[in-house]
PDB file of N, CA and C in Angstrom:
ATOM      1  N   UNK A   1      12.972  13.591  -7.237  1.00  0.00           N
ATOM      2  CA  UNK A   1      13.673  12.591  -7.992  1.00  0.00           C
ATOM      3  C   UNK A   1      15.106  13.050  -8.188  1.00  0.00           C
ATOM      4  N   UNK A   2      16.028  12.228  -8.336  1.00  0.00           N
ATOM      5  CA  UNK A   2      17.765  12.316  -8.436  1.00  0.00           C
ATOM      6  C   UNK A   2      17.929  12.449  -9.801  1.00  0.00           C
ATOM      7  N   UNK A   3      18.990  13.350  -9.737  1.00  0.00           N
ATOM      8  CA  UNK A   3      19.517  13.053 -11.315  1.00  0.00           C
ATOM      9  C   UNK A   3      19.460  11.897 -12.466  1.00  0.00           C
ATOM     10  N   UNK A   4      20.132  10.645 -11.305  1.00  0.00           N
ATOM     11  CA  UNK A   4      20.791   9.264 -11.802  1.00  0.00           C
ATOM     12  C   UNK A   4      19.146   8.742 -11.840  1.00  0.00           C
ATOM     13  N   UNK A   5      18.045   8.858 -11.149  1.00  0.00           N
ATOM     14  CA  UNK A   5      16.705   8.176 -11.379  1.00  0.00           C
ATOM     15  C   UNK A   5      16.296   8.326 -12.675  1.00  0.00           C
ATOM     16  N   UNK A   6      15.569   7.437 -13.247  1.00  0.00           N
ATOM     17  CA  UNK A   6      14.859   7.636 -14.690  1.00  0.00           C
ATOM     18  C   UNK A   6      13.511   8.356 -13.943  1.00  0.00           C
ATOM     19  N   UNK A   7      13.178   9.171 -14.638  1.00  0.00           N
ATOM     20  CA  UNK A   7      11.492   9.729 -14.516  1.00  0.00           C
ATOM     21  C   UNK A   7      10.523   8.820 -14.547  1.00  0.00           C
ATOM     22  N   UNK A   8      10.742   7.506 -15.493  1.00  0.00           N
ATOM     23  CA  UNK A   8       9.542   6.595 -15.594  1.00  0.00           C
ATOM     24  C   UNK A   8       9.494   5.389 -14.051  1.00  0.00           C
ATOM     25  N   UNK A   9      10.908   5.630 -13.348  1.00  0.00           N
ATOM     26  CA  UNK A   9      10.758   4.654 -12.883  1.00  0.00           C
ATOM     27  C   UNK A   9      10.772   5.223 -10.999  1.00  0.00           C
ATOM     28  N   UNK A  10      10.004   4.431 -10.005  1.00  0.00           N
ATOM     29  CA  UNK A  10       9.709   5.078  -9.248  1.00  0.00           C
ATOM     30  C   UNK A  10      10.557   4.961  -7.868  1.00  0.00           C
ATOM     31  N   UNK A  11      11.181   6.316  -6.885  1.00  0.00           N
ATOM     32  CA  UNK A  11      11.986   6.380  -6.195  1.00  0.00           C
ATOM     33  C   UNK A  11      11.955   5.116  -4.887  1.00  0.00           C
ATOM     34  N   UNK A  12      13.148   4.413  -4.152  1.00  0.00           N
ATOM     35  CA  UNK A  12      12.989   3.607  -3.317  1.00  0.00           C
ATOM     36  C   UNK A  12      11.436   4.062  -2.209  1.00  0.00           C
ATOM     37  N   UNK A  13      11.758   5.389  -2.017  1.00  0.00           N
ATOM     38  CA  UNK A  13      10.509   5.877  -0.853  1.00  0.00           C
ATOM     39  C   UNK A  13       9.423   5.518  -2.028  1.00  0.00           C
ATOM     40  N   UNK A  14       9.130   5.954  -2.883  1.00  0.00           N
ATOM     41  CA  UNK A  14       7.711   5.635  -3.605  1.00  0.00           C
ATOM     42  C   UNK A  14       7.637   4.010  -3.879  1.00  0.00           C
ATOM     43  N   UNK A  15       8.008   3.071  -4.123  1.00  0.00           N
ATOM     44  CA  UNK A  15       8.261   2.191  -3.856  1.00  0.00           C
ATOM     45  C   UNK A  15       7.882   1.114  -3.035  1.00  0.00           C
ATOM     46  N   UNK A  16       8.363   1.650  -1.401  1.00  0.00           N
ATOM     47  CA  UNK A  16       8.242   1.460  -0.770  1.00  0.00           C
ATOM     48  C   UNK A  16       6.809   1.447   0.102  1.00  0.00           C
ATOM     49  N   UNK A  17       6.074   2.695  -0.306  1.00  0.00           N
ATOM     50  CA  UNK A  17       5.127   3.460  -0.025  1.00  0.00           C
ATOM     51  C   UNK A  17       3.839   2.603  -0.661  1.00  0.00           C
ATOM     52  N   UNK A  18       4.361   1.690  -2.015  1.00  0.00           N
ATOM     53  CA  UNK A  18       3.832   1.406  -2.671  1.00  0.00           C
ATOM     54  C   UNK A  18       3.492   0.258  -2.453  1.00  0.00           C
ATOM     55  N   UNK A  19       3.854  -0.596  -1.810  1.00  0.00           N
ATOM     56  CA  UNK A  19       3.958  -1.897  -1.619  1.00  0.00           C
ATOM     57  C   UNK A  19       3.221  -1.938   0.037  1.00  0.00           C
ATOM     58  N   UNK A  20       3.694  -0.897   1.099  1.00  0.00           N
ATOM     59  CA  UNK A  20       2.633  -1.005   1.867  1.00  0.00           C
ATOM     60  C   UNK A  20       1.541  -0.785   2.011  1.00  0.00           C
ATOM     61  N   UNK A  21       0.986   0.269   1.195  1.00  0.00           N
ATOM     62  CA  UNK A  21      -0.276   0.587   0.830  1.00  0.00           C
ATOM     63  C   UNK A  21      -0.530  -0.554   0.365  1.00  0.00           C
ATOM     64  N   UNK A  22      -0.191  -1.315  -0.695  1.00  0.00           N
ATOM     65  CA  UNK A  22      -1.229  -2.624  -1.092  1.00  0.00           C
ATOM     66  C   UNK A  22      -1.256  -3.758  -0.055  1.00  0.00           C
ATOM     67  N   UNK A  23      -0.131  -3.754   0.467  1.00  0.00           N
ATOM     68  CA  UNK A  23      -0.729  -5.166   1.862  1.00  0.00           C
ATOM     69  C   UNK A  23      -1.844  -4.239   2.575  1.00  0.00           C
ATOM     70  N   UNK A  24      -1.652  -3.189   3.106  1.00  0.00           N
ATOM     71  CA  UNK A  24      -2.952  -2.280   3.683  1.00  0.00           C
ATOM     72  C   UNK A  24      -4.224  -2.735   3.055  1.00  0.00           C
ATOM     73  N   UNK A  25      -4.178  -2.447   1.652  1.00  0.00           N
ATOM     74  CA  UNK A  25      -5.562  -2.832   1.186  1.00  0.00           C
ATOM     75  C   UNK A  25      -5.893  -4.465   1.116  1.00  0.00           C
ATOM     76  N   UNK A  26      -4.713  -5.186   0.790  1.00  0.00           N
ATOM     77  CA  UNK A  26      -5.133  -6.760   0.777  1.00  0.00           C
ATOM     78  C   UNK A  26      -5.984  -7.120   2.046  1.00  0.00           C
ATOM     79  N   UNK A  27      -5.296  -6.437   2.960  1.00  0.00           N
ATOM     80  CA  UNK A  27      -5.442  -7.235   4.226  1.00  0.00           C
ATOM     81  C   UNK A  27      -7.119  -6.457   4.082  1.00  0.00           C
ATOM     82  N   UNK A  28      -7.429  -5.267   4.318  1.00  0.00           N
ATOM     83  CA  UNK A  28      -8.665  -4.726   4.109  1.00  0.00           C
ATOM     84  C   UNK A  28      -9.553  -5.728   3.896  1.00  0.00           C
ATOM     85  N   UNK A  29      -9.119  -6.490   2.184  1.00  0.00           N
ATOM     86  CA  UNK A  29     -10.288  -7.078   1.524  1.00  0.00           C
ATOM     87  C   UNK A  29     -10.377  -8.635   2.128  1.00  0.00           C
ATOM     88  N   UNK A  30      -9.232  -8.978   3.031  1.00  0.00           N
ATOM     89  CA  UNK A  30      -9.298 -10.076   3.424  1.00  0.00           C
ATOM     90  C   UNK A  30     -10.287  -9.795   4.910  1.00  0.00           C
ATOM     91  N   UNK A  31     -10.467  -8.790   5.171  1.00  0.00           N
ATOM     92  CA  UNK A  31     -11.036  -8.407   6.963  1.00  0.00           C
ATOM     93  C   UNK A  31     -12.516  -8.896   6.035  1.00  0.00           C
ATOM     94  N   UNK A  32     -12.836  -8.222   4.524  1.00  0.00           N
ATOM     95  CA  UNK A  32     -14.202  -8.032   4.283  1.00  0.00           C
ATOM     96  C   UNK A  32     -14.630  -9.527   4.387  1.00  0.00           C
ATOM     97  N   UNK A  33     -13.866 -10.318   3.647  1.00  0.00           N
ATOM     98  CA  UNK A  33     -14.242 -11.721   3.302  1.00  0.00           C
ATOM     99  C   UNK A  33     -14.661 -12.427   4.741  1.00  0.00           C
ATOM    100  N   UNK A  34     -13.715 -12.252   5.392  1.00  0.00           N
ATOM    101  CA  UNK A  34     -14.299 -13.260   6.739  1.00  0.00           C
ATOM    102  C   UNK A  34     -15.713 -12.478   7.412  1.00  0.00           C
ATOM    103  N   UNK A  35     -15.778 -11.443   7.481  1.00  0.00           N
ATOM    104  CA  UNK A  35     -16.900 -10.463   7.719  1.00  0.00           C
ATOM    105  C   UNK A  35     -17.989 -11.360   7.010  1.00  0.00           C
ATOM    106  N   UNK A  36     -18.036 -11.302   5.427  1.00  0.00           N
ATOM    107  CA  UNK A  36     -18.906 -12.101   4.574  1.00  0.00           C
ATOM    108  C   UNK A  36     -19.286 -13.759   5.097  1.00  0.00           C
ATOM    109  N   UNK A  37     -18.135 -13.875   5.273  1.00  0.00           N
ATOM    110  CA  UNK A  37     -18.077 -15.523   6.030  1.00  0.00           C
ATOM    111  C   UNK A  37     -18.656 -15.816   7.262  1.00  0.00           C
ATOM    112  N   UNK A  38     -18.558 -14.678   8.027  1.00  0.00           N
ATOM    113  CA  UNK A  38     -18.695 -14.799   9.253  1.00  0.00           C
ATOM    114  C   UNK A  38     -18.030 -15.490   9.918  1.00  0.00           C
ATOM    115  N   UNK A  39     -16.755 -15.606   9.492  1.00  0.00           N
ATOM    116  CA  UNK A  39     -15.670 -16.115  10.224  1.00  0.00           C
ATOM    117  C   UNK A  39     -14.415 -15.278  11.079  1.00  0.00           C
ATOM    118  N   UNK A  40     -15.190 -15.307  12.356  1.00  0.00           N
ATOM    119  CA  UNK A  40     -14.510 -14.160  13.041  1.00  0.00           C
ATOM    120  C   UNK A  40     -13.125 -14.477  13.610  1.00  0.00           C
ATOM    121  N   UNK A  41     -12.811 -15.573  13.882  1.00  0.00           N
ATOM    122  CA  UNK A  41     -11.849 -16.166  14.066  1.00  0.00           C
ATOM    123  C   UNK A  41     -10.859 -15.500  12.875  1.00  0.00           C
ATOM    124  N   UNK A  42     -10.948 -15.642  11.437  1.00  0.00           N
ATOM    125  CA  UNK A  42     -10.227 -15.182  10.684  1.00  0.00           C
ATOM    126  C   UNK A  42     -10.136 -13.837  10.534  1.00  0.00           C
ATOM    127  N   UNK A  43     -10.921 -13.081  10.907  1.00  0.00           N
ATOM    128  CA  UNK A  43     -11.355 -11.118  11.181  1.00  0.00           C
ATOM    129  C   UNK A  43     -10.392 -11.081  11.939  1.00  0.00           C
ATOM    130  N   UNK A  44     -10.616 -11.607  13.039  1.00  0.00           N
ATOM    131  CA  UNK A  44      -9.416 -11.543  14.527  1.00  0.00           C
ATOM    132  C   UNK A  44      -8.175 -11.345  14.242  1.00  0.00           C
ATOM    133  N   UNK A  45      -7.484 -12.728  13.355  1.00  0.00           N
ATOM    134  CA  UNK A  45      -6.338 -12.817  12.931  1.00  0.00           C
ATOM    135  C   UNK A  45      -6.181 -11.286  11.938  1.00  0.00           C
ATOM    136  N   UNK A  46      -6.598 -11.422  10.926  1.00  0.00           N
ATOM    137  CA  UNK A  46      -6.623 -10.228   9.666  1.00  0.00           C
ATOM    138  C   UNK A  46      -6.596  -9.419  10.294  1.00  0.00           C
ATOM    139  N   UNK A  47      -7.661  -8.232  11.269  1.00  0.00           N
ATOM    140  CA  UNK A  47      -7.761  -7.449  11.884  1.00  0.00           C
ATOM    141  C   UNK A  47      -6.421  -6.812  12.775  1.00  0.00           C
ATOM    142  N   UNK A  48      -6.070  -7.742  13.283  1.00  0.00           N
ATOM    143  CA  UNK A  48      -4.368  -7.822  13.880  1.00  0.00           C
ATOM    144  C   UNK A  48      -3.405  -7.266  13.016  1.00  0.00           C
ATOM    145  N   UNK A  49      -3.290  -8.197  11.653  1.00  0.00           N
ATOM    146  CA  UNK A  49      -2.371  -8.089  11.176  1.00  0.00           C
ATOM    147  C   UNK A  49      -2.537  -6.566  10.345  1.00  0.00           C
ATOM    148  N   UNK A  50      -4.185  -6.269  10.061  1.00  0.00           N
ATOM    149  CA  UNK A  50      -4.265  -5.151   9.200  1.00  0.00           C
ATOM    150  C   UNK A  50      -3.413  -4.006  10.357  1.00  0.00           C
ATOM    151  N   UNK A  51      -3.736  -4.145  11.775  1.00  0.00           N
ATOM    152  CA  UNK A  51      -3.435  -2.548  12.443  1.00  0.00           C
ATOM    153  C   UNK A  51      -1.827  -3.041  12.476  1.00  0.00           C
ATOM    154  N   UNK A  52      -0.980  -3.658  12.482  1.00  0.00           N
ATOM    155  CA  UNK A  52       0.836  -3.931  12.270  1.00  0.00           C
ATOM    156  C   UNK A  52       0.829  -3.150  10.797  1.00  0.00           C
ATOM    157  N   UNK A  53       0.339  -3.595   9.589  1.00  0.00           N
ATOM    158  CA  UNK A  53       0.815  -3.063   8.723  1.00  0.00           C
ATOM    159  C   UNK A  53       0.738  -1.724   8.296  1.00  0.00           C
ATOM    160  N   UNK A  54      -0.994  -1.467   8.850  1.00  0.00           N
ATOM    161  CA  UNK A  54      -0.810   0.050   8.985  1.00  0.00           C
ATOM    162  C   UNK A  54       0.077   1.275   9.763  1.00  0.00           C
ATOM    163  N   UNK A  55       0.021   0.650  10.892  1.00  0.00           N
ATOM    164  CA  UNK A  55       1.800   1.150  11.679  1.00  0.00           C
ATOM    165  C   UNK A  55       2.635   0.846  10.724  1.00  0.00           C
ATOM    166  N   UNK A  56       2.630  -0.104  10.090  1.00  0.00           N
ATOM    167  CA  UNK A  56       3.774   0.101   8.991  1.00  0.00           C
ATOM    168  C   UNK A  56       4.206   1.256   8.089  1.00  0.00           C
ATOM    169  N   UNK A  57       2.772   1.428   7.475  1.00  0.00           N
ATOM    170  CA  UNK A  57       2.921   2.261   6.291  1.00  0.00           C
ATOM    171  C   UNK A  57       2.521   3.676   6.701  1.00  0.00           C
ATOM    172  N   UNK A  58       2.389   3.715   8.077  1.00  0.00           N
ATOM    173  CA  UNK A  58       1.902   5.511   8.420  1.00  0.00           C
ATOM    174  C   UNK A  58       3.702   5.334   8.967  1.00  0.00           C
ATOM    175  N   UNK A  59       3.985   4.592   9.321  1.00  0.00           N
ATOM    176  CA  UNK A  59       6.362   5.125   9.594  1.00  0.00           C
ATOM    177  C   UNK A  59       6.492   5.597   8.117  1.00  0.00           C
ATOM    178  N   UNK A  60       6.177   4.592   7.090  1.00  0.00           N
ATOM    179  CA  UNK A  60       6.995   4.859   5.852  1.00  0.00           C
ATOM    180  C   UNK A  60       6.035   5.934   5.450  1.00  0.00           C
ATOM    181  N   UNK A  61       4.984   6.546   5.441  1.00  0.00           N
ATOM    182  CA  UNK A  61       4.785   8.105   5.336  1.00  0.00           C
ATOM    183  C   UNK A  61       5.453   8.984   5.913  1.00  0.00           C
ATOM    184  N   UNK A  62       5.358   8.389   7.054  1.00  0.00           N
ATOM    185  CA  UNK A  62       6.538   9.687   8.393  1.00  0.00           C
ATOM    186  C   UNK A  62       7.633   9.712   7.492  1.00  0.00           C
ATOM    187  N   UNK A  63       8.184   9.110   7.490  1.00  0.00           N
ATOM    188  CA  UNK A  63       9.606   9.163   6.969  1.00  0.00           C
ATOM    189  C   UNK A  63       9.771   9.447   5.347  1.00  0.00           C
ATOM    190  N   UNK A  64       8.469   9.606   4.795  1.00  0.00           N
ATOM    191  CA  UNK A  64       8.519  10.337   3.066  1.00  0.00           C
ATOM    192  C   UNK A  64       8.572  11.415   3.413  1.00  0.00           C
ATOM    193  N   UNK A  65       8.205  11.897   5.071  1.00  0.00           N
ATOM    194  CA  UNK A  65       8.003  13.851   4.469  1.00  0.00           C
ATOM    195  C   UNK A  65       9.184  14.168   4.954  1.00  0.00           C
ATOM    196  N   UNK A  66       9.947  13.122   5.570  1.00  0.00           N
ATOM    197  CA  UNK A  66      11.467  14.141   5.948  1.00  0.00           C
ATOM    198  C   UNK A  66      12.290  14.178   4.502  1.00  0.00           C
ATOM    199  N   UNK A  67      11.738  13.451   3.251  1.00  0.00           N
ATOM    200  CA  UNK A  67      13.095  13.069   2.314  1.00  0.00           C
ATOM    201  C   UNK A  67      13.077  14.181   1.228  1.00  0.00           C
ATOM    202  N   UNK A  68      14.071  14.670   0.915  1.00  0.00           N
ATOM    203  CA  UNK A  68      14.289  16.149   0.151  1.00  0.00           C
ATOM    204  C   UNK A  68      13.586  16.504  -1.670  1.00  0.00           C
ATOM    205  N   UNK A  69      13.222  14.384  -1.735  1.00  0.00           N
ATOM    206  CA  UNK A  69      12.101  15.252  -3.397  1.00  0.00           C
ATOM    207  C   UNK A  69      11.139  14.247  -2.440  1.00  0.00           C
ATOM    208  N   UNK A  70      10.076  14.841  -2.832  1.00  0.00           N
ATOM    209  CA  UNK A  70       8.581  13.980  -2.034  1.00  0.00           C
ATOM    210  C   UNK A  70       8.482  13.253  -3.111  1.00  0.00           C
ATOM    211  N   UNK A  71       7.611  11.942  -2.895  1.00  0.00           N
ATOM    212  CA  UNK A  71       7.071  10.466  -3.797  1.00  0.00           C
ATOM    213  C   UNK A  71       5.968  10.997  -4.445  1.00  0.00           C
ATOM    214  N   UNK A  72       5.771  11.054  -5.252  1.00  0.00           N
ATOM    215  CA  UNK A  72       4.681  11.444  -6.328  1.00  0.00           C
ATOM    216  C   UNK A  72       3.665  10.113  -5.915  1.00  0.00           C
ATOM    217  N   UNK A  73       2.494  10.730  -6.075  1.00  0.00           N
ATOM    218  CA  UNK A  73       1.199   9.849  -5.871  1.00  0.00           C
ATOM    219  C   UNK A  73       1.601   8.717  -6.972  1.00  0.00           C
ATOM    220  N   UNK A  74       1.353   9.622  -8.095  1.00  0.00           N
ATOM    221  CA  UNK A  74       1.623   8.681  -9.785  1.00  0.00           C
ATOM    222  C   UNK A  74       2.212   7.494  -9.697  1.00  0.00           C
ATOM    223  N   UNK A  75       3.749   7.666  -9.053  1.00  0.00           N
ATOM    224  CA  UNK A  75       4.690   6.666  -8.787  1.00  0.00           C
ATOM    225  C   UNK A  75       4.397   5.605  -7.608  1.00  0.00           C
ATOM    226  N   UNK A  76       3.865   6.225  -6.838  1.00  0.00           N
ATOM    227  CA  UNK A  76       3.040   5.234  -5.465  1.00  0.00           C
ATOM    228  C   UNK A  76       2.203   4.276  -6.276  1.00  0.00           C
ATOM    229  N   UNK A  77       0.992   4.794  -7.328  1.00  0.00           N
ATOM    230  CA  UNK A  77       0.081   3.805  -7.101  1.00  0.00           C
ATOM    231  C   UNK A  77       0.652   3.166  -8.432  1.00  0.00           C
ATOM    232  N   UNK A  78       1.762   3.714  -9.224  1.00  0.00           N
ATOM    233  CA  UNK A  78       2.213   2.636 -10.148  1.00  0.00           C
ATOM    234  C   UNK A  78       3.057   1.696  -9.902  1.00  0.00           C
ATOM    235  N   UNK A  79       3.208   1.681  -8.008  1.00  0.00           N
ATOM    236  CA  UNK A  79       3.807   0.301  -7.672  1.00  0.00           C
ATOM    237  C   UNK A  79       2.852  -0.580  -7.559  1.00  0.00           C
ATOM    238  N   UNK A  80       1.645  -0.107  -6.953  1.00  0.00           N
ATOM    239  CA  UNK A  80       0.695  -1.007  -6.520  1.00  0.00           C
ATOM    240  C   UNK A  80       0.663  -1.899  -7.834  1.00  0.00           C
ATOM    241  N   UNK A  81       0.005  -0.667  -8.981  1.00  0.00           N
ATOM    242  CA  UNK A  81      -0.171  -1.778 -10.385  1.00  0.00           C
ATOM    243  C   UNK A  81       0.625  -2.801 -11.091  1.00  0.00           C
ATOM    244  N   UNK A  82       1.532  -2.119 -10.381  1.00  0.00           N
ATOM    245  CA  UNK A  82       2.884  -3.017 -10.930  1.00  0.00           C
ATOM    246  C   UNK A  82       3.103  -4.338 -10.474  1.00  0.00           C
ATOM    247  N   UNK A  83       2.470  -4.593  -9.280  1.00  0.00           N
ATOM    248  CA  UNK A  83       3.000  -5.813  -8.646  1.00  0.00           C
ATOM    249  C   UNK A  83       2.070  -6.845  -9.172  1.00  0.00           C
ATOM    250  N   UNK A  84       2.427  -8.126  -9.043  1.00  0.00           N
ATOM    251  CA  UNK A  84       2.015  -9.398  -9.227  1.00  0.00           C
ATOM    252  C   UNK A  84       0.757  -9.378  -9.243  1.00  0.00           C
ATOM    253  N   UNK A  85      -0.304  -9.363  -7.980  1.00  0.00           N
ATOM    254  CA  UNK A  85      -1.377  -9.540  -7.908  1.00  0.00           C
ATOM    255  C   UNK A  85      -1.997  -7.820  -7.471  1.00  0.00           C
ATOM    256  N   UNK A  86      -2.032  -7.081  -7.757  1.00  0.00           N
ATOM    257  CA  UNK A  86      -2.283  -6.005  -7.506  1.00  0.00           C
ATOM    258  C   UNK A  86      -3.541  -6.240  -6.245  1.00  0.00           C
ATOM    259  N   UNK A  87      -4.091  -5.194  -5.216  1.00  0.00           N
ATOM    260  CA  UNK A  87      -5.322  -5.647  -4.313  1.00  0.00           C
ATOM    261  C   UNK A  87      -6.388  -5.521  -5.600  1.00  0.00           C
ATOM    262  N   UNK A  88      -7.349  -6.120  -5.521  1.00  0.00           N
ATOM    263  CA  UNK A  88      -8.469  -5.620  -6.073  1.00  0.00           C
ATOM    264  C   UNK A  88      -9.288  -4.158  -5.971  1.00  0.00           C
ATOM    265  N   UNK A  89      -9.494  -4.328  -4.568  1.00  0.00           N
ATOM    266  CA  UNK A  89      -9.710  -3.317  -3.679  1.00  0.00           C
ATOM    267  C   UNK A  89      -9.148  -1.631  -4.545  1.00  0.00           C
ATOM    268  N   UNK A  90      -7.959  -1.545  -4.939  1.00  0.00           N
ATOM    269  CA  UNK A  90      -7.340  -0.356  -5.554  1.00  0.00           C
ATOM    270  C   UNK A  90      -8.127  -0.149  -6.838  1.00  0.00           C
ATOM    271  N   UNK A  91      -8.855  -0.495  -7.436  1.00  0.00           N
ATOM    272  CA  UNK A  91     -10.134  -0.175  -8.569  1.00  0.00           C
ATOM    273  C   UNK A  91     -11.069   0.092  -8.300  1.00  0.00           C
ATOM    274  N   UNK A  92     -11.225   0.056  -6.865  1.00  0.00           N
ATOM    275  CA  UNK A  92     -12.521   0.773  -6.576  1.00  0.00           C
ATOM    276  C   UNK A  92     -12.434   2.263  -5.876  1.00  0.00           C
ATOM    277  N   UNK A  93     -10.963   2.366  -5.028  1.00  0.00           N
ATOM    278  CA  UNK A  93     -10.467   3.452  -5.013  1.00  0.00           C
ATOM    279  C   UNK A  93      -9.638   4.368  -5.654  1.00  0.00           C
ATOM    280  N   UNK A  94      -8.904   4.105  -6.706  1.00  0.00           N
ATOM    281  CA  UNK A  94      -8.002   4.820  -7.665  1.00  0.00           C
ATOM    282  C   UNK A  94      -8.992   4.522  -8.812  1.00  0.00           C
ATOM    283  N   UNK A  95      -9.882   5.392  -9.315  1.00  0.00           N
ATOM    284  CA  UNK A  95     -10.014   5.161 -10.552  1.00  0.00           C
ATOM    285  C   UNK A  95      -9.748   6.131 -11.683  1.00  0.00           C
ATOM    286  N   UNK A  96      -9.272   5.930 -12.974  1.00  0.00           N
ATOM    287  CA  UNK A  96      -8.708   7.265 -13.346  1.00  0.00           C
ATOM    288  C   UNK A  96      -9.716   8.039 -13.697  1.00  0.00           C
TER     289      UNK A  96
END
């Protein structure tokens, strides 16, 4: 963290980190639903889009370990909570 950063509040890389991890998991819980549905047509689509975003968010890992303070977990998953609709999915894996 930078001088000028507040401690409570979390760095652009954590942030960042934070927000792809939760499309990661949305999309997850959206692969489950059509699975449930048996609507493979919609798996297909989801499935697609889940492996793009995960290339997404394994760059924006690559590129957290080159940056000179590392993203605190803490601050990662207090973007997730932070956002609008948080995944669901993240209560069954983060629990405190």
């Amino acid at each position: 963290m930078t001088d000028d950063q507040p401690q409570d509040q979390p760095t652009p890389v954590a942030e960042q980190l934070g927000e792809r991890y939760a499309r990661v998991l949305t999309l997850v819980e959206r692969c489950s639903h059509a699975v449930d549905a048996g609507n493979w047509a919609a798996l297909d689509d989801t499935a697609g889009e889940l492996s793009e975003a995960a290339n997404v968010l394994a760059s924006s890992a690559s590129a957290a370990t080159r940056e000179p303070v590392p993203a605190e977990p803490r601050a990662v998953l207090s973007t997730v909570l932070g956002l609008k609709s948080p995944p669901a999915l993240y209560g069954y894996l983060h629990r405190a």
